[in-house]
N, C-alpha and C. Protein backbone atom coordinates (compact mmCIF):
# COMPACT_ATOMS: atom_id res chain seq x y z
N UNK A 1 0.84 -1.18 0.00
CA UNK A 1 0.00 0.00 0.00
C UNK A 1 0.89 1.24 0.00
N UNK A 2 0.69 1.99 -0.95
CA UNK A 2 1.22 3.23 -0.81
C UNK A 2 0.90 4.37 0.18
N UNK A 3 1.52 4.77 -0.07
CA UNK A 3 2.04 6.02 1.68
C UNK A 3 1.47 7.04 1.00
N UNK A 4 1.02 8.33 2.05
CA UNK A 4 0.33 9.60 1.75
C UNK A 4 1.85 10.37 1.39
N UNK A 5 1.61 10.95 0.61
CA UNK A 5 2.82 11.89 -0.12
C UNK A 5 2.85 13.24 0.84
N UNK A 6 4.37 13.35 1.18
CA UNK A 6 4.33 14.70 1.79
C UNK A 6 3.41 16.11 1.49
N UNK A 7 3.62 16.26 -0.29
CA UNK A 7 2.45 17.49 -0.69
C UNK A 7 1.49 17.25 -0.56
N UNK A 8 0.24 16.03 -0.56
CA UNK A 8 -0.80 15.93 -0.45
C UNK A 8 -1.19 15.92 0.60
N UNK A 9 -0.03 15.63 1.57
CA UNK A 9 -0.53 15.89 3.13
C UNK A 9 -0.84 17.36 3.28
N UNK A 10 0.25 18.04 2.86
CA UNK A 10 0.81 19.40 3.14
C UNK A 10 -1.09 19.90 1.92
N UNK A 11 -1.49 19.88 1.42
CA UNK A 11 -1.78 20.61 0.21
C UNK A 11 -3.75 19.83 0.98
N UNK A 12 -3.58 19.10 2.03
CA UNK A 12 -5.17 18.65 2.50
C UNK A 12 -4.91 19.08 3.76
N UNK A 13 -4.20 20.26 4.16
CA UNK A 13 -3.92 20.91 5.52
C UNK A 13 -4.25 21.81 4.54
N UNK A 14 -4.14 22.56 4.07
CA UNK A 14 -4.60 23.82 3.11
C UNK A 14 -5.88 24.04 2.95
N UNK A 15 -6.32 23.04 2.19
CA UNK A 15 -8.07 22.96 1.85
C UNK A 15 -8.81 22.73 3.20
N UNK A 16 -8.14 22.53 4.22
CA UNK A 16 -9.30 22.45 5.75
C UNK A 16 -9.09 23.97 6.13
N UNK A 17 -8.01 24.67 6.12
CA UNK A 17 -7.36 25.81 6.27
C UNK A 17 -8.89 26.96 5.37
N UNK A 18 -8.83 26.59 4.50
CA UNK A 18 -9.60 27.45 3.01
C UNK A 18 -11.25 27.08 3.32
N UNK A 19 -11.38 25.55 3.98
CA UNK A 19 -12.96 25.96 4.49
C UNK A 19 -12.99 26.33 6.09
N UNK A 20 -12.11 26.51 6.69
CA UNK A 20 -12.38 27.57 7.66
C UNK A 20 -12.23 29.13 7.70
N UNK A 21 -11.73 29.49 6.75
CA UNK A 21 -11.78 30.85 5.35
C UNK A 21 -13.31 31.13 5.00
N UNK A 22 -13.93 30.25 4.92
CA UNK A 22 -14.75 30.01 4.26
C UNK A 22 -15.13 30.19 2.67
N UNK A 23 -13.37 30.19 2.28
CA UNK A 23 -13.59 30.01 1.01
C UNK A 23 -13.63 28.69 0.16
N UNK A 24 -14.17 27.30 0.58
CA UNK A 24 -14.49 26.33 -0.26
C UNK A 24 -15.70 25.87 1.05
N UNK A 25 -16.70 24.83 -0.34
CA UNK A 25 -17.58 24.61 0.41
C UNK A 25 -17.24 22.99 1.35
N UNK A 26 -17.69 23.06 2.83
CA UNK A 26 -17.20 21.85 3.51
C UNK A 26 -17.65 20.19 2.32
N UNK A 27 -16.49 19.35 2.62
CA UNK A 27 -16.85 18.09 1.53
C UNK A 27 -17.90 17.80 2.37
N UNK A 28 -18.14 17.28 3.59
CA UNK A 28 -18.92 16.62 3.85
C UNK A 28 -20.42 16.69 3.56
N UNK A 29 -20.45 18.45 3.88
CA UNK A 29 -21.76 18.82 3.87
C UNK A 29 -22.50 19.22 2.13
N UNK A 30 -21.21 19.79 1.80
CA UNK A 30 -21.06 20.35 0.69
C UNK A 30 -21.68 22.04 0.70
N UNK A 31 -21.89 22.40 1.84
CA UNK A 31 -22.52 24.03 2.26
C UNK A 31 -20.99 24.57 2.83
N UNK A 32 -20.83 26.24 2.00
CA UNK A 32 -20.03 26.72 2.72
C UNK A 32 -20.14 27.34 4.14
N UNK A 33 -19.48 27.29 4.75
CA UNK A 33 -19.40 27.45 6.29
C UNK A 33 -19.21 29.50 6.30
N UNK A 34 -18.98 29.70 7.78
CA UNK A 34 -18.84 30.75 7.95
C UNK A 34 -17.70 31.05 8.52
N UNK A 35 -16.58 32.03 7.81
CA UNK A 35 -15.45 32.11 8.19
C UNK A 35 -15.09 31.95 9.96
N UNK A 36 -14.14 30.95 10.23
CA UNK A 36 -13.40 30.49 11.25
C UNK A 36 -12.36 30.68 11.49
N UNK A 37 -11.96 31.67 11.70
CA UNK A 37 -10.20 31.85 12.20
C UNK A 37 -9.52 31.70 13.11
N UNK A 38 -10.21 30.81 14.15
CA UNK A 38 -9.79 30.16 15.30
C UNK A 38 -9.21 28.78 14.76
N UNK A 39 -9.98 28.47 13.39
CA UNK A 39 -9.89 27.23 13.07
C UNK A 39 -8.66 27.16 11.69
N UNK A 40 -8.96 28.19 11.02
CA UNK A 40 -7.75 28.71 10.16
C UNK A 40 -6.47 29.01 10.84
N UNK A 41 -6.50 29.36 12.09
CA UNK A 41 -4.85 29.83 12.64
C UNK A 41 -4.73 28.80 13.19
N UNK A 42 -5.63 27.31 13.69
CA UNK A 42 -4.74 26.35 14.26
C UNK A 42 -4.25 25.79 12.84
N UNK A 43 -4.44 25.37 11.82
CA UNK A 43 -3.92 24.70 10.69
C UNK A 43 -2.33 25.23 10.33
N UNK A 44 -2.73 26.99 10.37
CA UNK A 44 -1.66 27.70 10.15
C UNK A 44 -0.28 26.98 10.93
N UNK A 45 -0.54 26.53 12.24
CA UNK A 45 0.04 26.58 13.24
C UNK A 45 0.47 24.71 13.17
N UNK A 46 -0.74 24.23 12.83
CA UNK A 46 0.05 22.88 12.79
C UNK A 46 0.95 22.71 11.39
N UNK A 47 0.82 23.49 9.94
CA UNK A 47 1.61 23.46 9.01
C UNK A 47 2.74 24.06 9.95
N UNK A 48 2.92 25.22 10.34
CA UNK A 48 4.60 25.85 10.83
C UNK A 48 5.20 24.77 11.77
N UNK A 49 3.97 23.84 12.38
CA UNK A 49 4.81 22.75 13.61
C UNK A 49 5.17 21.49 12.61
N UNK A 50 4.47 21.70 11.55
CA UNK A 50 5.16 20.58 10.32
C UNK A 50 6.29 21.12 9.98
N UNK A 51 6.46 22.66 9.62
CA UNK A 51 7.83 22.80 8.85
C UNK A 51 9.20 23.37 9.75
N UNK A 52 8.66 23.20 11.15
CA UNK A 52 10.20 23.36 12.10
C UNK A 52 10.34 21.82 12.26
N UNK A 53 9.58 20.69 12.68
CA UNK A 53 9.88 19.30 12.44
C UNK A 53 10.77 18.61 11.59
N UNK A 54 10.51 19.42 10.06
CA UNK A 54 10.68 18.72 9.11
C UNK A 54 12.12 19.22 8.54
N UNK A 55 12.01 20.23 9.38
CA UNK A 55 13.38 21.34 8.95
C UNK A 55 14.79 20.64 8.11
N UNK A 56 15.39 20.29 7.06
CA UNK A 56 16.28 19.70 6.63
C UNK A 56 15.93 18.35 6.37
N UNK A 57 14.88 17.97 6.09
CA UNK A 57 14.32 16.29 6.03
C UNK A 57 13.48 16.35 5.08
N UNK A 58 13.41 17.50 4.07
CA UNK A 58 12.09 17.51 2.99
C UNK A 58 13.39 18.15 1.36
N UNK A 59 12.71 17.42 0.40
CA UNK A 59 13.31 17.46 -0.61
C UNK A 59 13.16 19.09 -1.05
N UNK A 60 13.40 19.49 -2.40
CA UNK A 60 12.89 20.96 -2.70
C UNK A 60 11.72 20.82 -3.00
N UNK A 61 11.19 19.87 -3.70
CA UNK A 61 9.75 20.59 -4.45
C UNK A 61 9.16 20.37 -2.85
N UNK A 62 8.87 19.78 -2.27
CA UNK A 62 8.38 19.32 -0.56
C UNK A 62 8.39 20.69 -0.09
N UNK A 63 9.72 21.24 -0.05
CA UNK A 63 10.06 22.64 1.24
C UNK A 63 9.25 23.45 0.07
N UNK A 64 9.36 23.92 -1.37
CA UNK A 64 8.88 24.71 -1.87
C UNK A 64 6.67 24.69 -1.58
N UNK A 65 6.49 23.79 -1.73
CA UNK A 65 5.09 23.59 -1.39
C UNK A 65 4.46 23.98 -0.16
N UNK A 66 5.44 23.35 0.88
CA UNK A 66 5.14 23.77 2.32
C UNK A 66 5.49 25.65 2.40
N UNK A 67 6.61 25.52 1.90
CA UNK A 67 6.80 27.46 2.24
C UNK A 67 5.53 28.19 1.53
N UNK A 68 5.41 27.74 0.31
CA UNK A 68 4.11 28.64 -0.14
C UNK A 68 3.21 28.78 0.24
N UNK A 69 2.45 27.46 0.43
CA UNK A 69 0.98 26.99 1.38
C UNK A 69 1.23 27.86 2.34
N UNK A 70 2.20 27.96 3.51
CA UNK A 70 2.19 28.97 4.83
C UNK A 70 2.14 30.15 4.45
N UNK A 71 2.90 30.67 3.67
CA UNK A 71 2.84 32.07 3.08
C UNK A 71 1.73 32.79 2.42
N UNK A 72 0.81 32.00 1.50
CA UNK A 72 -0.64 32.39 1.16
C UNK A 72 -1.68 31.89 2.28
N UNK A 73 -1.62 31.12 3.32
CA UNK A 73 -2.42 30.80 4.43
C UNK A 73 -2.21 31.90 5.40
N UNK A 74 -0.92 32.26 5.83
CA UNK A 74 -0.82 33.60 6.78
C UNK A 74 -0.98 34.75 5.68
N UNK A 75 -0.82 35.14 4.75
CA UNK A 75 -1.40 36.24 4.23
C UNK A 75 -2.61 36.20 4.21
N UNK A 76 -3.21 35.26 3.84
CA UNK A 76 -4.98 35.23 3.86
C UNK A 76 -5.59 35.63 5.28
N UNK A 77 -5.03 34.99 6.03
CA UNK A 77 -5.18 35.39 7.63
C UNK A 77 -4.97 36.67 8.00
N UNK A 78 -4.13 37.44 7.45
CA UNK A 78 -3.89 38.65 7.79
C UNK A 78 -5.22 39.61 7.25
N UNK A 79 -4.94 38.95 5.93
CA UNK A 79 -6.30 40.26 5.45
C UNK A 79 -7.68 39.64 5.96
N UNK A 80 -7.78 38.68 6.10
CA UNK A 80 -9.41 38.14 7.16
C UNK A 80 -9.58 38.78 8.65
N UNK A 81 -8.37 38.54 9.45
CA UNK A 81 -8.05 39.03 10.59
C UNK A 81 -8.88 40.63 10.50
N UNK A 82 -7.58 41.47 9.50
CA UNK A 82 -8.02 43.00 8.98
C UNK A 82 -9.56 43.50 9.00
N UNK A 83 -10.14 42.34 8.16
CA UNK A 83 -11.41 42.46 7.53
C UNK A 83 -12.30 42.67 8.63
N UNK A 84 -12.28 41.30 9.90
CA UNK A 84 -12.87 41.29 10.70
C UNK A 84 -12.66 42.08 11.88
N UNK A 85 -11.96 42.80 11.34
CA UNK A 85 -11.25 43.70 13.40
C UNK A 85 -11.95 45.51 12.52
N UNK A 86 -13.02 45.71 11.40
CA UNK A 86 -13.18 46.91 10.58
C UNK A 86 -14.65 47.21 11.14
């Protein structure tokens, strides 16, 4: 049996990230939710506790995927954060 691939791990921490955004609609339900950023900054937070873990143990395309995903997940956070503190 094949193993879950580092990006698809990394890249289905994103999409739980994006419906607590509430920008995709939940799979289960298939209704979009209402933005959660209690629930968006823990993801944030378990990707950054993935990428000090992983620190020197991930190939490039791996570190390149993970750095981006955090980088458009905390920017998104920032301007949601923004949005909601107006």
């Amino acid at each position: 049996m094949a193993g879950l691939a580092f990006t698809t791990f990394v890249l289905s921490l994103a999409s739980s990230a994006a419906i607590h955004f509430g920008d995709m609609s939940n799979p289960e339900t298939g209704a979009r939710t209402e933005p959660n950023l209690e629930g968006a900054s823990q993801m944030i937070e378990i990707l950054s506790l993935l990428e000090q873990k992983t620190k020197g143990n991930l190939s490039a395309e791996e570190r390149q995927v993970l750095d981006q995903v955090l980088y458009e997940l905390r920017l998104r956070y920032a301007r949601a954060a923004g949005e909601a503190n107006r």
